[in-house]
N, C-alpha and C. Protein backbone atom coordinates (compact mmCIF):
# COMPACT_ATOMS: atom_id res chain seq x y z
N UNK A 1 -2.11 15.23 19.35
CA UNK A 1 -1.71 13.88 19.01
C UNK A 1 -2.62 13.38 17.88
N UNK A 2 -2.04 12.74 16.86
CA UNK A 2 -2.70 12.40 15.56
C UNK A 2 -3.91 11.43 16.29
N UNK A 3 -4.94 10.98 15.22
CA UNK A 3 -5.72 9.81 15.37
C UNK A 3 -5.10 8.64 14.71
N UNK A 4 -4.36 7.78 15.06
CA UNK A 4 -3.64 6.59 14.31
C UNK A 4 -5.26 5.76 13.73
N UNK A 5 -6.14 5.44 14.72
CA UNK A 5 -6.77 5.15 14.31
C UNK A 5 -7.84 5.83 12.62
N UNK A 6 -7.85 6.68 12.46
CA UNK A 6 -8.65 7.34 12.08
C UNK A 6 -7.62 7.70 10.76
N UNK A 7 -6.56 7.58 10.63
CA UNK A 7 -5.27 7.63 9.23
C UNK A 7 -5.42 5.97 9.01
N UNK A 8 -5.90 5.17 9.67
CA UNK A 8 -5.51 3.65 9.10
C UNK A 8 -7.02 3.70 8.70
N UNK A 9 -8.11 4.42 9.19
CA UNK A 9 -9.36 3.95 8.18
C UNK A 9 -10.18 2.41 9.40
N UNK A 10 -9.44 2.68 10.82
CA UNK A 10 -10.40 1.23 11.73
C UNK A 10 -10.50 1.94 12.87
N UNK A 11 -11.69 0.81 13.49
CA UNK A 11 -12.22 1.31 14.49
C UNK A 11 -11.17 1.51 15.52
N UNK A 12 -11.38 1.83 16.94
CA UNK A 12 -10.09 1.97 17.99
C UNK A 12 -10.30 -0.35 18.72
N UNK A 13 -11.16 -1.01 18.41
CA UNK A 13 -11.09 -2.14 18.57
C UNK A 13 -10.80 -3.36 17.76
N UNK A 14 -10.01 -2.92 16.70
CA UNK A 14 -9.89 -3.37 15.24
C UNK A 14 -8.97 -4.52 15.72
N UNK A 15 -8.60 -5.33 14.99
CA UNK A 15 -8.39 -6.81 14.99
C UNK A 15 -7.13 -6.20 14.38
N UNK A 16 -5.73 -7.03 14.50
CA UNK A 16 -4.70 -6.83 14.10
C UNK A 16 -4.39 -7.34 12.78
N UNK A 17 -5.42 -8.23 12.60
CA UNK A 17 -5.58 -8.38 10.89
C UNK A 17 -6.30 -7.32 10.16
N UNK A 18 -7.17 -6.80 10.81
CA UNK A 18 -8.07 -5.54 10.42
C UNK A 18 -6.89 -4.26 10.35
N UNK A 19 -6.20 -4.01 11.24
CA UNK A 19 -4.97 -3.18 10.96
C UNK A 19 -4.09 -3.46 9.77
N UNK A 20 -3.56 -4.54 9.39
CA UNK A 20 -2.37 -5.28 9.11
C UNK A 20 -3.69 -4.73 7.15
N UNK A 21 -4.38 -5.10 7.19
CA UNK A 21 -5.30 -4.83 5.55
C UNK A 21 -5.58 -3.90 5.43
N UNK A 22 -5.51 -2.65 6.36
CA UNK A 22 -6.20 -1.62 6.22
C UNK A 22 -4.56 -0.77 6.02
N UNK A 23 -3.19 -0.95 6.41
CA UNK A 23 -2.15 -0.58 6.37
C UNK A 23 -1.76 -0.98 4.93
N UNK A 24 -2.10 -2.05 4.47
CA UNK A 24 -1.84 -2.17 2.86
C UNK A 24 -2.06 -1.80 2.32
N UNK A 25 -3.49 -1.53 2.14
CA UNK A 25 -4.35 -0.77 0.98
C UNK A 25 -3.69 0.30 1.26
N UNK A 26 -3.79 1.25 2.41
CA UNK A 26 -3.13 2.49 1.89
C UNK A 26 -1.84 2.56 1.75
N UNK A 27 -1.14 1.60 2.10
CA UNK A 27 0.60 2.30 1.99
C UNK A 27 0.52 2.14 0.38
N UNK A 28 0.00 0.74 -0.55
CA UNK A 28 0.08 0.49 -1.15
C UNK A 28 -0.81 2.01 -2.33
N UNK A 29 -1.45 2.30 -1.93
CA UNK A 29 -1.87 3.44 -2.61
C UNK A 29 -1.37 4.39 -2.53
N UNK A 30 -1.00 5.22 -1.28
CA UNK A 30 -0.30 6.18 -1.70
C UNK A 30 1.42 6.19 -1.27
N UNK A 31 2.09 5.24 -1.69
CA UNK A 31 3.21 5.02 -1.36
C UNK A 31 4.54 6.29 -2.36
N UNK A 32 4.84 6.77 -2.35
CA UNK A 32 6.06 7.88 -3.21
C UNK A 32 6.11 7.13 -4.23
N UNK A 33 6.30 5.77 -4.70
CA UNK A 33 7.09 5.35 -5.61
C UNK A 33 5.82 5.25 -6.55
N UNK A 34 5.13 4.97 -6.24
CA UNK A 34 3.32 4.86 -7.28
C UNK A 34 3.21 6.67 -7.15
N UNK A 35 3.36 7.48 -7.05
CA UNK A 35 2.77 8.01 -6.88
C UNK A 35 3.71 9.30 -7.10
N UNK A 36 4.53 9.07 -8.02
CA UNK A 36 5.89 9.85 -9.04
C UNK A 36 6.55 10.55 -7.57
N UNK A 37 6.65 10.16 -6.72
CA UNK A 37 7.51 11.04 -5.65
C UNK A 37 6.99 12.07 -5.33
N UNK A 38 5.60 12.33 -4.88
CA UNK A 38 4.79 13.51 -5.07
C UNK A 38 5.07 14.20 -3.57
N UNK A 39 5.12 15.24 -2.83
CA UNK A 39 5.49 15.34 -1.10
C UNK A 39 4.02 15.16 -1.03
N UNK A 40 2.71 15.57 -1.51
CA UNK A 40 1.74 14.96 -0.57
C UNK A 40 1.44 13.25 -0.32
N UNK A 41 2.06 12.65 -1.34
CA UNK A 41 1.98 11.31 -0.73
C UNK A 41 3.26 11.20 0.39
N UNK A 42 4.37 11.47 -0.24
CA UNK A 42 5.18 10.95 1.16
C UNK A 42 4.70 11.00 2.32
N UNK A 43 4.42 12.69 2.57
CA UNK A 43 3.60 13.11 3.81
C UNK A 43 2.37 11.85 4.53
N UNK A 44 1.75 11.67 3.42
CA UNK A 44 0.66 10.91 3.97
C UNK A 44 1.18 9.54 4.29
N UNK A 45 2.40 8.63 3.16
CA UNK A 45 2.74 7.70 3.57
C UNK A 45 3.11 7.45 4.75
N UNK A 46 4.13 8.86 5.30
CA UNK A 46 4.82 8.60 6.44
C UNK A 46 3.80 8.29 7.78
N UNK A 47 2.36 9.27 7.88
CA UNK A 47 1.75 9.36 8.37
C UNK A 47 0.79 7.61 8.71
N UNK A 48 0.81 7.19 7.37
CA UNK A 48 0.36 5.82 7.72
C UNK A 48 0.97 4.92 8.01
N UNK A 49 2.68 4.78 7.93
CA UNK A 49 3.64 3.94 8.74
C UNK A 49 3.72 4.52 9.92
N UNK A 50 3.41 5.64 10.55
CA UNK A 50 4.12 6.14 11.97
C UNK A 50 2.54 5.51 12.37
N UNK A 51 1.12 5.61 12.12
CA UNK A 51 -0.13 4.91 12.61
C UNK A 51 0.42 3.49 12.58
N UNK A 52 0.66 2.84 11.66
CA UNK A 52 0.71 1.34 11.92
C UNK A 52 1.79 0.63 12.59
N UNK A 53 2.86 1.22 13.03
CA UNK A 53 4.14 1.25 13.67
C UNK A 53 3.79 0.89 15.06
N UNK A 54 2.57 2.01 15.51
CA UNK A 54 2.22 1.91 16.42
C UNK A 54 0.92 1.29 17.20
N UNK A 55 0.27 0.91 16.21
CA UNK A 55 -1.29 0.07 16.48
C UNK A 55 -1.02 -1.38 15.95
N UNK A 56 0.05 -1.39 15.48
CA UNK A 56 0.74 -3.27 14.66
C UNK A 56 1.51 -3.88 16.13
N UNK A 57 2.23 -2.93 17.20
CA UNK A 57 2.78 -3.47 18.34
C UNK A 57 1.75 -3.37 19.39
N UNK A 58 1.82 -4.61 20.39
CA UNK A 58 0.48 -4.05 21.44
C UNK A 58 1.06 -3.81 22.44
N UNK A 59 2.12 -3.48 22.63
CA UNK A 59 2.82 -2.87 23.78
C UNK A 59 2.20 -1.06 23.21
N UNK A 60 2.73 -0.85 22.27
CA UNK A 60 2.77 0.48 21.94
C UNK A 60 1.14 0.80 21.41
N UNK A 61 0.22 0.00 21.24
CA UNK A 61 -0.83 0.58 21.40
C UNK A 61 -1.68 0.94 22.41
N UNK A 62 -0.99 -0.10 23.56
CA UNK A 62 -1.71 0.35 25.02
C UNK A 62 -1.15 1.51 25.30
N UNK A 63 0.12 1.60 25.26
CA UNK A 63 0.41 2.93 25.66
C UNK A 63 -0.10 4.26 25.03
N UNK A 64 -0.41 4.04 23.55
CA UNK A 64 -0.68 5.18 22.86
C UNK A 64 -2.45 5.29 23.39
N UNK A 65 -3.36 4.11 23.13
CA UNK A 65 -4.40 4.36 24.05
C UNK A 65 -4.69 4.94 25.12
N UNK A 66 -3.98 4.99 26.10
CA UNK A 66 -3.67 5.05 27.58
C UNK A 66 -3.04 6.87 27.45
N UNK A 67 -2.46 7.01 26.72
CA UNK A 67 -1.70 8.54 26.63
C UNK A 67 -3.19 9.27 25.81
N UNK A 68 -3.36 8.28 24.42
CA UNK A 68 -4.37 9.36 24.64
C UNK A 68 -5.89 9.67 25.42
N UNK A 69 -5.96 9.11 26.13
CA UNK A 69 -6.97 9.34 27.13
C UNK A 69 -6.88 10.35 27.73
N UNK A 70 -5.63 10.24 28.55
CA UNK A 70 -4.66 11.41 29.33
C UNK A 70 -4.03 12.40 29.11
N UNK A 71 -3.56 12.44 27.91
CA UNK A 71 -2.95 13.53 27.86
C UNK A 71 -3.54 14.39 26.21
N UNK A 72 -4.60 14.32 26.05
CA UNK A 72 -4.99 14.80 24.61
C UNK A 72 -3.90 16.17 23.73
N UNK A 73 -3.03 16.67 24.67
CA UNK A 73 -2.96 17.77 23.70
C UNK A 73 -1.14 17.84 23.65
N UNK A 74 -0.39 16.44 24.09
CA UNK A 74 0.64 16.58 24.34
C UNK A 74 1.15 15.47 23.14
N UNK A 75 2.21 15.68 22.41
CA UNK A 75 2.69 14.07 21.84
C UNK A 75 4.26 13.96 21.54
N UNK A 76 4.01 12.66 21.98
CA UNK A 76 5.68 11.99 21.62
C UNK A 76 6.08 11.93 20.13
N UNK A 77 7.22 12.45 20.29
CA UNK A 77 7.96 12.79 18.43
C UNK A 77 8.21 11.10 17.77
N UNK A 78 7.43 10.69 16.82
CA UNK A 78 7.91 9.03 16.35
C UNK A 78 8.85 9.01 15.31
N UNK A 79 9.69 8.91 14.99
CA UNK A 79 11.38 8.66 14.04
C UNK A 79 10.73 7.38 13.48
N UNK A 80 11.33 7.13 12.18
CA UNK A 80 11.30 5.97 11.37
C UNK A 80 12.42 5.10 12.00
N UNK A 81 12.28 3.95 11.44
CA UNK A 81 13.49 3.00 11.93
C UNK A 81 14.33 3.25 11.01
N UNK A 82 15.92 2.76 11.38
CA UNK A 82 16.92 2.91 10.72
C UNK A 82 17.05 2.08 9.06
N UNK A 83 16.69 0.70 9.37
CA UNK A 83 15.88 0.12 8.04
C UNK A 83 14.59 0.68 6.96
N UNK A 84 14.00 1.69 7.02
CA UNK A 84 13.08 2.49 7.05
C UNK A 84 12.95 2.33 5.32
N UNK A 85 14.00 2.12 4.55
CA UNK A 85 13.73 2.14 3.07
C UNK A 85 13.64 0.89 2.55
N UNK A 86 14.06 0.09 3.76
CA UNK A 86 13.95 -1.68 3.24
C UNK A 86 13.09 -1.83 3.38
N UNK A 87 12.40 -1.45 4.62
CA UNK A 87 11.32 -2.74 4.75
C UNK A 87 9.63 -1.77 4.51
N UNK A 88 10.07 -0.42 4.13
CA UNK A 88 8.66 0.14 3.73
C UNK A 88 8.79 0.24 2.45
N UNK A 89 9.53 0.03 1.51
CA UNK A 89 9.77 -0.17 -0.19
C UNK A 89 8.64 -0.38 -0.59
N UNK A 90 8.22 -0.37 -1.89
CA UNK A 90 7.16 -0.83 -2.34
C UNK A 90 6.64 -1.94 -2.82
N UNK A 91 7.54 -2.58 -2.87
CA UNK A 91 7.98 -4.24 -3.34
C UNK A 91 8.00 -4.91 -2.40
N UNK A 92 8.16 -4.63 -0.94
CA UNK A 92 8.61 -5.26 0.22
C UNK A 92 6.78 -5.19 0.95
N UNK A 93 6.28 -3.78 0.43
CA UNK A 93 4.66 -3.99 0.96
C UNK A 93 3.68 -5.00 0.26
N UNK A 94 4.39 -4.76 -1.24
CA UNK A 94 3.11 -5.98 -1.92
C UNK A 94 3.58 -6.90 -1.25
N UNK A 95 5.10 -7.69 -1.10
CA UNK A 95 4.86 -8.65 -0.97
C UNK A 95 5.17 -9.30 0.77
N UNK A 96 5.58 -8.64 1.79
CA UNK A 96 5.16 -8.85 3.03
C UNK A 96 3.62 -8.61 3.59
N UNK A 97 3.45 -7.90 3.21
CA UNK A 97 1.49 -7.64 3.58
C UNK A 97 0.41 -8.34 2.51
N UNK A 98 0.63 -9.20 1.50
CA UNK A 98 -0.22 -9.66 0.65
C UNK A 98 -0.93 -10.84 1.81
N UNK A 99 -2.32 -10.85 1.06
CA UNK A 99 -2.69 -11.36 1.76
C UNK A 99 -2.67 -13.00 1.29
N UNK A 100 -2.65 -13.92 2.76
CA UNK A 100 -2.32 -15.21 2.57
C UNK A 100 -3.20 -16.12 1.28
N UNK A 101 -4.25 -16.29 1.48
CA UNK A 101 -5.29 -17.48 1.01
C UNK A 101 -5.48 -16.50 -0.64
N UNK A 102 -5.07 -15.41 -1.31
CA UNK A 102 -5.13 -15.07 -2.25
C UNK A 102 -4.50 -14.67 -3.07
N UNK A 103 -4.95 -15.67 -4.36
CA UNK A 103 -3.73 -15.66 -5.71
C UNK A 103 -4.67 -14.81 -6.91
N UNK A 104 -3.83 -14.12 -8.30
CA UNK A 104 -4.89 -13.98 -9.32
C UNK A 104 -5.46 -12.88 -8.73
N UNK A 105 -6.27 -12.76 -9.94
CA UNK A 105 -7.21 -11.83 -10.20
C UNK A 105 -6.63 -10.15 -9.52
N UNK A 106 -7.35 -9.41 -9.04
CA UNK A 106 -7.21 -8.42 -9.19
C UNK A 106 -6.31 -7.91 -8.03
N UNK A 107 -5.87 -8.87 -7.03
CA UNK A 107 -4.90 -8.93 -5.90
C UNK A 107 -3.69 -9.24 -6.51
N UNK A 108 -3.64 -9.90 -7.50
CA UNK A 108 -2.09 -10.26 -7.77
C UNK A 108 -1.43 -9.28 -8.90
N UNK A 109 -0.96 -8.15 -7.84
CA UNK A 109 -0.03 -7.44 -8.68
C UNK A 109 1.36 -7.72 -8.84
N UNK A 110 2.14 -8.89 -9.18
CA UNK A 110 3.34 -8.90 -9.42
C UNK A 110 3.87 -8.55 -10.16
N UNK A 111 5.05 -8.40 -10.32
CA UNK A 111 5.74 -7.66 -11.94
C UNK A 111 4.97 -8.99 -12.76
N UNK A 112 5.32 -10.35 -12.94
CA UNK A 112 5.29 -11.60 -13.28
C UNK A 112 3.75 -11.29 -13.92
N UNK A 113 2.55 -10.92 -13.49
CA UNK A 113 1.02 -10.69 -13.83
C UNK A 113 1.21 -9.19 -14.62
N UNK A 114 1.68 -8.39 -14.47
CA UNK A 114 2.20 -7.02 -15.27
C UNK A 114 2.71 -7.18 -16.38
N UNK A 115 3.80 -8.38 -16.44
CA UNK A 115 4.01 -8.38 -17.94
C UNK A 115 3.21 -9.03 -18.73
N UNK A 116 2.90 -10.01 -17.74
CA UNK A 116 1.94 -11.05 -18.88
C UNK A 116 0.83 -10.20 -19.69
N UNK A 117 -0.14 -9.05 -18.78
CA UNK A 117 -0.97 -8.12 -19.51
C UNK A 117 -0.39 -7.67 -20.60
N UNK A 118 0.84 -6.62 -20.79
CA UNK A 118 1.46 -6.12 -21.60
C UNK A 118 1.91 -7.09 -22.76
N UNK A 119 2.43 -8.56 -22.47
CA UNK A 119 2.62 -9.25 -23.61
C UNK A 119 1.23 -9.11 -24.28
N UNK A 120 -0.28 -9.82 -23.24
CA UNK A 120 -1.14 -9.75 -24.10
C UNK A 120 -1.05 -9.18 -25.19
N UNK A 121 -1.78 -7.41 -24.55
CA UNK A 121 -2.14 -6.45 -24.81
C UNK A 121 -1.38 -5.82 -26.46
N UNK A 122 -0.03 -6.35 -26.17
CA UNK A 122 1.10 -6.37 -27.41
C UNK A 122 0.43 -7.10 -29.08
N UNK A 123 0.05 -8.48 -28.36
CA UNK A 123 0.22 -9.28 -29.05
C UNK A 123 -1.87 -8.97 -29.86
N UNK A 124 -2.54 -8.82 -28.86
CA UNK A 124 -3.54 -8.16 -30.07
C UNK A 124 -4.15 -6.80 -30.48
N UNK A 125 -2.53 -5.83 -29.84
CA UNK A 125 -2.59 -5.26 -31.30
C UNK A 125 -1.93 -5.38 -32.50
N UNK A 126 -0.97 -6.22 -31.84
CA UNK A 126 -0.38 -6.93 -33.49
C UNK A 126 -1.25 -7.45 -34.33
N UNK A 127 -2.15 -8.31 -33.52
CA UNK A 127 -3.13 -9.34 -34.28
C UNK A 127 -4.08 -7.92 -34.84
N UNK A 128 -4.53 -6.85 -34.28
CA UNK A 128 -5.41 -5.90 -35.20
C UNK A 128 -4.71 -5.09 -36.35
N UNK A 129 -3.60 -4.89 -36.21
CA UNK A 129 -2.96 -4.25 -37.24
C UNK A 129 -2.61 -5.22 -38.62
N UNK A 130 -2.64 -6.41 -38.32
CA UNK A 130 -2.18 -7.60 -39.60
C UNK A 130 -3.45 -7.98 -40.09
N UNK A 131 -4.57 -7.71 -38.99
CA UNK A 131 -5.76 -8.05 -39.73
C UNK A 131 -6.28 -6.33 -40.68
N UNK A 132 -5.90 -5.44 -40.16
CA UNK A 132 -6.03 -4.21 -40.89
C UNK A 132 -5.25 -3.92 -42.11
N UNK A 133 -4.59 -4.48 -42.28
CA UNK A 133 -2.99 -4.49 -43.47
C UNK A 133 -4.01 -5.89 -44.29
N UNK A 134 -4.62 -6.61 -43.81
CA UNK A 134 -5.09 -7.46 -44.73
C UNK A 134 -6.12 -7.15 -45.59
N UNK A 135 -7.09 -6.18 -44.48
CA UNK A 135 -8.29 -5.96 -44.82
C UNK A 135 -7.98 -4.60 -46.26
N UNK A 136 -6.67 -3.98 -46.38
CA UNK A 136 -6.59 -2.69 -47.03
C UNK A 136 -5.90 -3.32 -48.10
N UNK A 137 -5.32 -4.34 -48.66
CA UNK A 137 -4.73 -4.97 -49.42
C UNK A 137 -5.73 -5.37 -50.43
N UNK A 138 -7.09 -6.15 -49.91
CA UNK A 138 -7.85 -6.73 -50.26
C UNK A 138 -8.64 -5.53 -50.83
N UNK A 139 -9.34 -4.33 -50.25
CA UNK A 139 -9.80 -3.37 -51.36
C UNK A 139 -8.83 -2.81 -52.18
């Protein structure tokens, strides 16, 4: 039987907010869609939704506690849910698991903060190339 605990990165007494941040960071890291459709991320993704599937419900973590005490070398087969591409998407993790009280800076990955960089980023190298076209005119 896997360590759910020990694929989410928390202790076995972790706080369900301590689960719920520690399930972001990684889905959000190694999710298929970041990560060109690679099978070792899927693999691992799947591995960190079938952990948090089951340590996010506390019905199903007592039980998985409780089994593994008892039965260390036996395990129940876990299936994705039938919604399984909606609601683990990658768009659906930034923005159901973001965290509440934080906007900006280096948490706010929206498309909306993505383009704005790229307009920047656009706009001074325009501004270096018109100042370079000026500077070569002038010698």
């Amino acid at each position: 039987m896997p360590n759910y605990y020990e694929i989410l990165g928390v202790s076995p007494n972790a706080s369900q907010a301590e689960i719920r941040q520690s399930f972001r960071n990684l889905a959000l890291q190694h999710h298929p869609d970041k990560n060109k459709n690679s099978e070792e991320s899927k693999q691992k993704f799947m591995k960190i939704i079938e952990a948090y599937e089951v340590l996010s419900d506390e019905q199903a973590r007592r039980n998985y506690d409780n089994n593994t005490l008892q039965n260390r070398g036996t395990r129940t087969r876990w299936t994705p849910s039938a919604d399984f591409g909606t609601v683990y998407s990658y768009e659906e993790i930034k923005r159901r698991y973001r965290p509440r009280n934080v906007g900006g800076g280096m948490w706010d990955i929206s498309d909306k903060a993505s383009s704005g960089i790229w307009k920047a980023t656009i706009l001074l190298f325009a501004c270096l190339a018109a100042l370079l076209i000026y500077i070569m005119l002038l010698s």
